[in-house]
N, C-alpha and C. Protein backbone atom coordinates (compact mmCIF):
# COMPACT_ATOMS: atom_id res chain seq x y z
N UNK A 1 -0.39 27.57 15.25
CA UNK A 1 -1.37 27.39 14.21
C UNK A 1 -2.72 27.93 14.64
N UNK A 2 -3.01 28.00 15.99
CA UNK A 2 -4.37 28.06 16.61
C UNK A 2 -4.68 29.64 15.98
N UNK A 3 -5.56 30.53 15.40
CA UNK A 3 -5.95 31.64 15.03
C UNK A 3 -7.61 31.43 15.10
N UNK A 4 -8.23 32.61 15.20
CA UNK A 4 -9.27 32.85 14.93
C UNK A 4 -10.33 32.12 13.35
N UNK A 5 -9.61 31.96 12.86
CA UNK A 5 -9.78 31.35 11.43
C UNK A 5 -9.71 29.33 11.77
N UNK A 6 -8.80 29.30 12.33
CA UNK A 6 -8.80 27.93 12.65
C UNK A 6 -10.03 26.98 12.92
N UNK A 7 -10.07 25.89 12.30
CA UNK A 7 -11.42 24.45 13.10
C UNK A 7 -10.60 23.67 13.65
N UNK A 8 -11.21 22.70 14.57
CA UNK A 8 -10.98 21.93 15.22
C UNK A 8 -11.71 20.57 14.90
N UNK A 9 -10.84 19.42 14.67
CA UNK A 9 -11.34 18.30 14.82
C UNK A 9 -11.48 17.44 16.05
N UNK A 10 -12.33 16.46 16.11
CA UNK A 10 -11.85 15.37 17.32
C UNK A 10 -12.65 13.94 16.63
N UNK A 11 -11.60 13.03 16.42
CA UNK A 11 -12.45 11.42 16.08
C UNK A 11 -12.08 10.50 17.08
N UNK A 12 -12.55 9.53 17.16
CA UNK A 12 -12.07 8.65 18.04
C UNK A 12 -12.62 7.13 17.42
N UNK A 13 -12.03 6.08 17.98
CA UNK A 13 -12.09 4.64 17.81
C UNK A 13 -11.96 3.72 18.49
N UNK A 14 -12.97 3.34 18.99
CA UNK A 14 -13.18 2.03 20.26
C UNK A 14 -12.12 0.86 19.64
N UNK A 15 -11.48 0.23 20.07
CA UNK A 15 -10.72 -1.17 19.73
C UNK A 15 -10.45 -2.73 20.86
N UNK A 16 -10.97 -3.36 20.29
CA UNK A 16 -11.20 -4.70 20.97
C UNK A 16 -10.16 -4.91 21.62
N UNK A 17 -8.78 -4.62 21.00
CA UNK A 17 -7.72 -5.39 20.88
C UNK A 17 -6.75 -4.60 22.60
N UNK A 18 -6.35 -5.30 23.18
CA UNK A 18 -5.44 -5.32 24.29
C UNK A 18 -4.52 -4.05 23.71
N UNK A 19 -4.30 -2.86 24.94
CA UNK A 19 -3.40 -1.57 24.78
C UNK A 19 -2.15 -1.58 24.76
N UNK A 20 -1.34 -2.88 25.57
CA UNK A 20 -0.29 -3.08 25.39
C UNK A 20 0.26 -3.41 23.91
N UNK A 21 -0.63 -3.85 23.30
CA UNK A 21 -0.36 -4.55 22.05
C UNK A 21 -0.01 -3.77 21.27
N UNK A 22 -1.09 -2.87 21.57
CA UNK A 22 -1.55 -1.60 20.26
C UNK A 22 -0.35 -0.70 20.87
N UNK A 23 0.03 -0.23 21.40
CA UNK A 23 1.03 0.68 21.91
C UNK A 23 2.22 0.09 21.46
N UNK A 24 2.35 -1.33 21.26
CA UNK A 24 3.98 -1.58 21.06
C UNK A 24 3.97 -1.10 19.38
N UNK A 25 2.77 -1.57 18.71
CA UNK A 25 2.70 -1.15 17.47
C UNK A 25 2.84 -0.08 17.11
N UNK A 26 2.55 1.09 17.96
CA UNK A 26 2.30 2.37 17.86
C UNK A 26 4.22 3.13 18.18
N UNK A 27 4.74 2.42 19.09
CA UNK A 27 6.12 2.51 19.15
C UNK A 27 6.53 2.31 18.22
N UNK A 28 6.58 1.41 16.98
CA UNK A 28 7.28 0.71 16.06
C UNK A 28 7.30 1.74 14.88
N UNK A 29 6.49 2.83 15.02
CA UNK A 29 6.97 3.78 14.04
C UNK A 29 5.83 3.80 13.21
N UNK A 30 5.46 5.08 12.21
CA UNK A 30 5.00 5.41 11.59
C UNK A 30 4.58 4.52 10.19
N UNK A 31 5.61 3.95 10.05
CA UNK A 31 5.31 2.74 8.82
C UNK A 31 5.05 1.35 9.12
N UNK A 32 4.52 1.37 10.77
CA UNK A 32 3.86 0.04 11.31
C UNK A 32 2.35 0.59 11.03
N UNK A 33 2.24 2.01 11.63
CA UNK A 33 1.08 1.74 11.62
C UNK A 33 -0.03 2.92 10.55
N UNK A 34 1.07 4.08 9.55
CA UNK A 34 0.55 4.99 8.51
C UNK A 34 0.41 4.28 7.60
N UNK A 35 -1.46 4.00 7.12
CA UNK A 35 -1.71 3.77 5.82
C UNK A 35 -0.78 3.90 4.48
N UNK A 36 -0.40 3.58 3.78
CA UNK A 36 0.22 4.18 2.47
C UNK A 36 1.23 4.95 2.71
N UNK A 37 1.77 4.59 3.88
CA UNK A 37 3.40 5.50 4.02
C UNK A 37 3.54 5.03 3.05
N UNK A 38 4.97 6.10 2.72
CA UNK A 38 6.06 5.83 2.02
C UNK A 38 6.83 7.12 2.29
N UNK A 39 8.03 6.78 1.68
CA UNK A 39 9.11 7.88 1.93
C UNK A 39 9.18 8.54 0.26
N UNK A 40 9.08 10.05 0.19
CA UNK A 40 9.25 10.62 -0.73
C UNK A 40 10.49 11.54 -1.02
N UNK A 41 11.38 11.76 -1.44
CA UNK A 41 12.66 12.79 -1.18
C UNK A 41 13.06 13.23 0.47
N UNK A 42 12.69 11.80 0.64
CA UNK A 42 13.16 12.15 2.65
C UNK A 42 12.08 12.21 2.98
N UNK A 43 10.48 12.60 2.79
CA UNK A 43 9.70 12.88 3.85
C UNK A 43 8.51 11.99 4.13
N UNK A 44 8.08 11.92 5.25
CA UNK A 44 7.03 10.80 4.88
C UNK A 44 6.17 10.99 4.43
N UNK A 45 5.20 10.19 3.47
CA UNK A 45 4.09 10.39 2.71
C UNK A 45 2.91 9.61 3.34
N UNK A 46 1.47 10.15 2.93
CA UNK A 46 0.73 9.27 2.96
C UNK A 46 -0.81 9.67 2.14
N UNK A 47 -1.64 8.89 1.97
CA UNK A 47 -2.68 9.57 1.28
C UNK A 47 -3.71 9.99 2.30
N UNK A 48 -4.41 11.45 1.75
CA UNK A 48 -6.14 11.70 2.98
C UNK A 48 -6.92 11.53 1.82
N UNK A 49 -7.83 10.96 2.05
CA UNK A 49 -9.22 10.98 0.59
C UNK A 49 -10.56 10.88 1.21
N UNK A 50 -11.40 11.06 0.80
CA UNK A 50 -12.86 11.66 1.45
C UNK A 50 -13.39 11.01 -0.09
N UNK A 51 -14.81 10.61 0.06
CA UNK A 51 -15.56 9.84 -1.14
C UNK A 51 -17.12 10.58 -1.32
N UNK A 52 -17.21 11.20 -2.37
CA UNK A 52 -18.51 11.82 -2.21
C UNK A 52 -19.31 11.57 -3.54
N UNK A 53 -20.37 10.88 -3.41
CA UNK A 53 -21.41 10.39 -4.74
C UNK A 53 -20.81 9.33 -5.20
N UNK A 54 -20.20 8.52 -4.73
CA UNK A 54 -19.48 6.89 -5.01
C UNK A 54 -17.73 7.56 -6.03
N UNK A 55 -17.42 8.64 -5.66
CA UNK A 55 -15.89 9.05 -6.29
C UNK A 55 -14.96 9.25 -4.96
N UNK A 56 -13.91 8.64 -5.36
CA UNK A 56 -12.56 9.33 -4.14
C UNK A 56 -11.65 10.58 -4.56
N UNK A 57 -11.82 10.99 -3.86
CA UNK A 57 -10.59 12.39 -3.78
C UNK A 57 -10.06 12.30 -3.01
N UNK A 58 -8.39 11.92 -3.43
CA UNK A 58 -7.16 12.00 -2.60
C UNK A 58 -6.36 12.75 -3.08
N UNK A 59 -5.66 13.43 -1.74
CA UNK A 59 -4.48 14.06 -1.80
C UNK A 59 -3.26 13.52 -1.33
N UNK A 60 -1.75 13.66 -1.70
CA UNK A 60 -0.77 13.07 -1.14
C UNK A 60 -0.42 13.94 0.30
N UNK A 61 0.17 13.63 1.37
CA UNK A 61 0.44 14.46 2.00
C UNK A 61 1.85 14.36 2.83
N UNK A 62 1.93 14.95 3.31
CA UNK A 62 3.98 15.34 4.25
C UNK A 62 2.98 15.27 5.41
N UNK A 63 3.90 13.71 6.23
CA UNK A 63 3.50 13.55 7.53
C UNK A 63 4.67 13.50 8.36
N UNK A 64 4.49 14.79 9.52
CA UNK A 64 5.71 14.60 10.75
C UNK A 64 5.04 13.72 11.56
N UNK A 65 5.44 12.83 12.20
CA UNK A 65 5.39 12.03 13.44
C UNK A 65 5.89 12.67 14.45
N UNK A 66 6.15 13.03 15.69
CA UNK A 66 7.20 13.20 16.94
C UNK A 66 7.31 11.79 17.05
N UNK A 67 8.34 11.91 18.65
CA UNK A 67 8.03 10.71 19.26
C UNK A 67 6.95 9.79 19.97
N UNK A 68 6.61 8.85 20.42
CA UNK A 68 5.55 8.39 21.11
C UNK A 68 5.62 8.74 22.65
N UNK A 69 4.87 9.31 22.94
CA UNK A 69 5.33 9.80 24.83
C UNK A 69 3.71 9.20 25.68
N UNK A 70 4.48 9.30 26.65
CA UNK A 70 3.65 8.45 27.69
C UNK A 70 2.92 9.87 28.23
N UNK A 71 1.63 10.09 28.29
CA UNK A 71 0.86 10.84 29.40
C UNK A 71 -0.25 9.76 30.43
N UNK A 72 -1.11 10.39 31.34
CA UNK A 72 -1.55 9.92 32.29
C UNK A 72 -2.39 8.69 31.72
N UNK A 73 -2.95 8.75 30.25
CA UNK A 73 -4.10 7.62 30.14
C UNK A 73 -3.59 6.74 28.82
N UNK A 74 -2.70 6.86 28.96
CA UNK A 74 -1.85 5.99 27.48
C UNK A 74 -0.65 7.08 27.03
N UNK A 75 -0.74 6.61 25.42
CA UNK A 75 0.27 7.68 24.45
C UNK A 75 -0.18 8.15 23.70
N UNK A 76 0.87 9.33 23.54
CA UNK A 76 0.47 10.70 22.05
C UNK A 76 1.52 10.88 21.45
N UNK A 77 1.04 10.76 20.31
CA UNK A 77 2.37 10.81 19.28
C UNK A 77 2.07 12.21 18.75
N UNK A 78 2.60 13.61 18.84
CA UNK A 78 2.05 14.80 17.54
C UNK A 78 2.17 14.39 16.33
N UNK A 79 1.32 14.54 15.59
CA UNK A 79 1.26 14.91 14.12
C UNK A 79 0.82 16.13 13.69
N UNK A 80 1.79 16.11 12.43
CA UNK A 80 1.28 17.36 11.58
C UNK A 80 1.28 17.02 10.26
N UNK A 81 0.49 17.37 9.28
CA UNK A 81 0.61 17.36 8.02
C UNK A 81 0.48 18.84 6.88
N UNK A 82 0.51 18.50 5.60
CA UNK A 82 1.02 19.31 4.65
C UNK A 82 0.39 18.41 3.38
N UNK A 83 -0.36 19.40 2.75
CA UNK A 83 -0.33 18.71 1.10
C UNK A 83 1.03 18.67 0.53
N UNK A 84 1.29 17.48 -0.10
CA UNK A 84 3.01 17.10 -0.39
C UNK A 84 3.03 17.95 -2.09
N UNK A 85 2.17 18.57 -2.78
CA UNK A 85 2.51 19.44 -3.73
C UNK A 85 1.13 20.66 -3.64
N UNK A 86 2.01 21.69 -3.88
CA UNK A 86 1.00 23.33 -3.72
C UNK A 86 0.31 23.44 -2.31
N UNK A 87 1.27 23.37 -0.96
CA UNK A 87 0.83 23.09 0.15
C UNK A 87 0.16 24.50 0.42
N UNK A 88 0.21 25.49 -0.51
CA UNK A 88 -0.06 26.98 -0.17
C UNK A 88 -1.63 26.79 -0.72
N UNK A 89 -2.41 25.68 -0.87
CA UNK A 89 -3.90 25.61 -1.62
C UNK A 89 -4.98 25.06 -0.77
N UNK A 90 -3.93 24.25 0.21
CA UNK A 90 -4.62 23.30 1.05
C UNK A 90 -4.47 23.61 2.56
N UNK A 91 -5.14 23.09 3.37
CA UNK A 91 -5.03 23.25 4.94
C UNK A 91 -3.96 22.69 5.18
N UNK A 92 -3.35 23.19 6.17
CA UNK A 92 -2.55 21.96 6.90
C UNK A 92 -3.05 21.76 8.29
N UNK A 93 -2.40 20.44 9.17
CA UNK A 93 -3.02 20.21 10.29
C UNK A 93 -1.94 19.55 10.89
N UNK A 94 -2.46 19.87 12.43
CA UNK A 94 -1.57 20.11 13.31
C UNK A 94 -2.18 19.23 14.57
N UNK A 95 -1.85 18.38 15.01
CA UNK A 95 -2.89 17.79 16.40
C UNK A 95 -1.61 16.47 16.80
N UNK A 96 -2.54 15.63 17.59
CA UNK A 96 -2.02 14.69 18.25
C UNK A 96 -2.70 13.46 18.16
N UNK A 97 -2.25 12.08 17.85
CA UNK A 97 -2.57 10.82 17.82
C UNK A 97 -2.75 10.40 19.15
N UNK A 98 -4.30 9.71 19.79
CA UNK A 98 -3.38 9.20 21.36
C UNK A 98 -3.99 7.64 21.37
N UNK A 99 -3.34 7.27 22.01
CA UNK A 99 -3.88 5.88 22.49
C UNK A 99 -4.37 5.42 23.96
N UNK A 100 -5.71 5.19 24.19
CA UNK A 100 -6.06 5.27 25.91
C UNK A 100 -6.06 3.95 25.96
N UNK A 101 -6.08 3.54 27.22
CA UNK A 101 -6.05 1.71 27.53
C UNK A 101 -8.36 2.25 28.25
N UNK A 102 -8.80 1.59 27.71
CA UNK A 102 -9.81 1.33 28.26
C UNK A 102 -9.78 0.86 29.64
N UNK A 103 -10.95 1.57 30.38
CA UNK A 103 -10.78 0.42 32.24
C UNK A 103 -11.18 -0.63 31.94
N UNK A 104 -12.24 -1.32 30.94
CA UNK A 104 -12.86 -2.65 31.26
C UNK A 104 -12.03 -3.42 30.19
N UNK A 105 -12.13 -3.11 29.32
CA UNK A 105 -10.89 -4.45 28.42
C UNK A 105 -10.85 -2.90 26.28
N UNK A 106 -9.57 -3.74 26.47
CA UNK A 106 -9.43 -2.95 25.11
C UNK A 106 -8.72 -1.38 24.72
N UNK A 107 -8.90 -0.76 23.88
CA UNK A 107 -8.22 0.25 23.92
C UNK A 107 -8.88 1.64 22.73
N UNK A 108 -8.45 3.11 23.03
CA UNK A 108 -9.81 4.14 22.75
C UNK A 108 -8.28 4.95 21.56
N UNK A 109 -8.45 4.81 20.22
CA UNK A 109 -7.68 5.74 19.97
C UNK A 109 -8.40 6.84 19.13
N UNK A 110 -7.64 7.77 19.55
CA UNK A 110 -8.21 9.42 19.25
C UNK A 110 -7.59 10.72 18.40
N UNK A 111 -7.97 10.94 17.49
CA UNK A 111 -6.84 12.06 16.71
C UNK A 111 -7.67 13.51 17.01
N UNK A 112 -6.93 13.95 17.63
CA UNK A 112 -7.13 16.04 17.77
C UNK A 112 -6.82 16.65 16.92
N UNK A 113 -7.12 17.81 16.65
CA UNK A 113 -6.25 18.70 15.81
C UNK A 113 -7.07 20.13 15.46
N UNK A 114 -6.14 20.74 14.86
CA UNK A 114 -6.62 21.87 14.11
C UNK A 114 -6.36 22.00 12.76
N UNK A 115 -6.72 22.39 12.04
CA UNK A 115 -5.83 23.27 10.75
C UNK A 115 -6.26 24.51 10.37
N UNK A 116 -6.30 25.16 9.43
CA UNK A 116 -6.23 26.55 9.53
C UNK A 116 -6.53 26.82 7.73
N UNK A 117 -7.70 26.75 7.03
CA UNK A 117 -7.83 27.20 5.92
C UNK A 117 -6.79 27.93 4.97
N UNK A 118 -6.61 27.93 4.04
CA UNK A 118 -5.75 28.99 3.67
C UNK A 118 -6.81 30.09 2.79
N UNK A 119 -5.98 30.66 2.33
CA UNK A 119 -6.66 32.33 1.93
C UNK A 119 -7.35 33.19 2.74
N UNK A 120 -7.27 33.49 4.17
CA UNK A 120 -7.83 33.63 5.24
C UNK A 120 -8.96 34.17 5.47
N UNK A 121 -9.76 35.39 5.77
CA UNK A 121 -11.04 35.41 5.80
C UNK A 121 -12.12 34.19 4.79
N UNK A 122 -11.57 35.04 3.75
CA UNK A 122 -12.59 34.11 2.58
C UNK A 122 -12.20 32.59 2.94
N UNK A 123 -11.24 32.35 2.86
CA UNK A 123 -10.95 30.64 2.93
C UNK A 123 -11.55 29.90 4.19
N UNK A 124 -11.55 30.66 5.54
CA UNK A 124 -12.33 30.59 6.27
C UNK A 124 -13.56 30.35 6.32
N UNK A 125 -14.46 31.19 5.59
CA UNK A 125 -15.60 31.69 5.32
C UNK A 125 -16.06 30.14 4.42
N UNK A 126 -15.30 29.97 3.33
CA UNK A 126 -15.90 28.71 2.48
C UNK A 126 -15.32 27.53 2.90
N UNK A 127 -14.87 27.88 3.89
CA UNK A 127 -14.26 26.44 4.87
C UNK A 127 -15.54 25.73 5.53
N UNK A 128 -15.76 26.98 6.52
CA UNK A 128 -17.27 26.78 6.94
C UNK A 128 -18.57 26.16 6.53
N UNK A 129 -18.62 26.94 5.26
CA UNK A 129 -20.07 26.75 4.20
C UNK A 129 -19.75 25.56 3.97
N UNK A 130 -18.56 24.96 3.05
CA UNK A 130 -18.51 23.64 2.02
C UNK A 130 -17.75 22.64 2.84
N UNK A 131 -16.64 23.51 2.81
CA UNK A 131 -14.94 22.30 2.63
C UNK A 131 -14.52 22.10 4.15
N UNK A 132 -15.39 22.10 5.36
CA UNK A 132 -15.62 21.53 6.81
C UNK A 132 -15.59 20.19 6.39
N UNK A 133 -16.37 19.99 5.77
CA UNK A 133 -17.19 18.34 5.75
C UNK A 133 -15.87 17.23 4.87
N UNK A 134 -15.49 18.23 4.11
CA UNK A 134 -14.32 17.49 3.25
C UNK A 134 -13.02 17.05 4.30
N UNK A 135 -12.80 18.26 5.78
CA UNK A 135 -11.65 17.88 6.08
C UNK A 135 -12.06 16.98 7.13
N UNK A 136 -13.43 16.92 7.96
CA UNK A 136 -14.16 16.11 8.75
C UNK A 136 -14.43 14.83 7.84
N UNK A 137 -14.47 14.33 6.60
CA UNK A 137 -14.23 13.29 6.21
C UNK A 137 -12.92 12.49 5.89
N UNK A 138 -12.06 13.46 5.72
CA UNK A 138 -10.80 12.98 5.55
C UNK A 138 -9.60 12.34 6.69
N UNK A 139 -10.13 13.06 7.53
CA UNK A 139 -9.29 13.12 8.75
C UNK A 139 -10.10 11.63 9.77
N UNK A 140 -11.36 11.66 9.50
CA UNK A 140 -11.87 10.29 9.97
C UNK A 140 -11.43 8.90 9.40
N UNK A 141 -11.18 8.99 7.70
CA UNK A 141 -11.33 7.91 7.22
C UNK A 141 -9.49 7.99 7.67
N UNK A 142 -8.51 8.85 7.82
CA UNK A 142 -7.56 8.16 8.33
C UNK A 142 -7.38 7.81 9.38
N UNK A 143 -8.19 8.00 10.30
CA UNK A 143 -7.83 7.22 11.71
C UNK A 143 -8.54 6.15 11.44
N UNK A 144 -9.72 5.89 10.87
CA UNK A 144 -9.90 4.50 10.69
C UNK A 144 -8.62 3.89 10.08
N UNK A 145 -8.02 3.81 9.16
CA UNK A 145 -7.28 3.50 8.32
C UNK A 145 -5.93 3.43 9.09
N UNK A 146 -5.82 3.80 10.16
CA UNK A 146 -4.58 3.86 11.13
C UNK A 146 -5.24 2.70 12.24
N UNK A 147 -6.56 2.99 12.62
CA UNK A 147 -6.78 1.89 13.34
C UNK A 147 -6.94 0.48 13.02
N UNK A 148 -7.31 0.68 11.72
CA UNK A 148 -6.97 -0.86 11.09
C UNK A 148 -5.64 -1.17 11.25
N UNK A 149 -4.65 -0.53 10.56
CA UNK A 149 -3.80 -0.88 10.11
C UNK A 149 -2.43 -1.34 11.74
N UNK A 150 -3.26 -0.57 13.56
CA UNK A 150 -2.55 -1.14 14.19
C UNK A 150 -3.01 -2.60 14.46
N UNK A 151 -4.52 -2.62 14.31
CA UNK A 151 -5.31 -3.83 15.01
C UNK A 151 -4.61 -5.34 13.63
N UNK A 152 -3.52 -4.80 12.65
CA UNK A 152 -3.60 -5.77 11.75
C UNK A 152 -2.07 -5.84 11.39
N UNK A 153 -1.36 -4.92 12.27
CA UNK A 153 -0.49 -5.12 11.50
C UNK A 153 0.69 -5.83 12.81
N UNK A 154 1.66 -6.75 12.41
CA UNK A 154 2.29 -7.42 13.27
C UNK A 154 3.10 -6.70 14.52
N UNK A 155 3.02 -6.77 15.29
CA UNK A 155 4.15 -6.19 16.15
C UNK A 155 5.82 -6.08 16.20
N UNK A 156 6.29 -5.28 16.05
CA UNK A 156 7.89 -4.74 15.31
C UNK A 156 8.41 -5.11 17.24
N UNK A 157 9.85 -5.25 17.14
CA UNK A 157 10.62 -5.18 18.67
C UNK A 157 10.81 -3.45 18.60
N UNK A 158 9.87 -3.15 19.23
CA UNK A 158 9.80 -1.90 19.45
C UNK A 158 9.78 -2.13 20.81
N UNK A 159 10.53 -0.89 21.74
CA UNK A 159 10.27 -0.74 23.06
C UNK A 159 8.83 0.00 23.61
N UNK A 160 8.90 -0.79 24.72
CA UNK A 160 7.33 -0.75 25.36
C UNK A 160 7.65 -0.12 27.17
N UNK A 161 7.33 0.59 27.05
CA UNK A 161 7.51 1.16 28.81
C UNK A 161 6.26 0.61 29.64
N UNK A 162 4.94 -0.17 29.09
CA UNK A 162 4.43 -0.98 30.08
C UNK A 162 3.22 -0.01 29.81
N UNK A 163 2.33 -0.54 30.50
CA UNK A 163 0.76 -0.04 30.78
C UNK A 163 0.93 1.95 31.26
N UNK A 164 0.11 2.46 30.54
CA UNK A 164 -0.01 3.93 31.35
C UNK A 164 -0.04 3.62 32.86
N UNK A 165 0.39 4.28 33.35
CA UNK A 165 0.40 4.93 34.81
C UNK A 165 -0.40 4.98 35.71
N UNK A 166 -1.50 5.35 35.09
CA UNK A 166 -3.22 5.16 36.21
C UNK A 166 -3.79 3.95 36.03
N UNK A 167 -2.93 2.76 35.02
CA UNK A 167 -3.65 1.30 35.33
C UNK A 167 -2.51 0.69 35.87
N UNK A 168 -1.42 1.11 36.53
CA UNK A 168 -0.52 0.11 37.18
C UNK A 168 -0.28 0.03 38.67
């Protein structure tokens, strides 16, 4: 996905709540902890919406999950998404979910990514000028909306491989 045309995001979210916790949640799958999943003709769904002058604009979207994998400072799950109708109008995006265990108490989760305008120069070009801010709002209010939804939502018997590696 990475091209010359491409932006890059990065958000992140401090959380009170103990990493073990949040990680088992984060094991338990995509519909423990994706806002407004749902399953649509097989694929997973969910909404991105951005609010500008007191109005929401949402889009539906096609969310891949991978698996949850262990690196040196917690876990990363990849994600990618897709507008779930006329995906040829909209960006898609491509990055990684992670979850860090904080050193002093609590836990840091973080979404990366890229996506890649469509219509390329020009789409680029008015990516820049306008519709930056649209995907930099959208992409924030779902990791909030993911971080709520681990700090709130019950813990599934999901398997847990234990604390990252550099706190054990």
């Amino acid at each position: 996905m990475a091209s010359s045309d491409s932006a890059e995001l990065h958000f992140e979210r401090s959380l009170d709540d103990a990493y073990d916790a949040l990680e088992r949640r984060l094991r338990a799958g995509p519909e423990a902890w994706l806002p407004g999943f749902s399953v649509e003709a097989g694929k997973v769904t969910c909404e991105l919406w951005f609010e500008q002058a007191g109005r929401r604009i949402s889009r539906r979207v096609e969310l891949e999950a991978g698996p949850v994998q262990r690196f040196a400072y917690g876990v990363t799950v990849h994600v990618r998404w897709k507008a779930a109708r006329h995906p040829e109008l909209y960006p898609a995006f491509d990055g990684h979910l992670r979850l860090e265990a904080r050193r002093q108490a609590g836990s840091m989760l973080r979404l990366d990514g890229r996506y890649t305008p469509p219509g390329g120069r020009l789409g680029a070009t008015v990516d820049r000028a306008v519709m930056h801010h649209v995907a930099q709002s959208s992409v924030n209010d779902l990791l909030a909306r993911v971080a709520e939804r681990l700090v709130t939502s019950p813990a599934r018997d999901a398997p847990n491989a234990g604390p990252p590696a550099s706190s054990r």
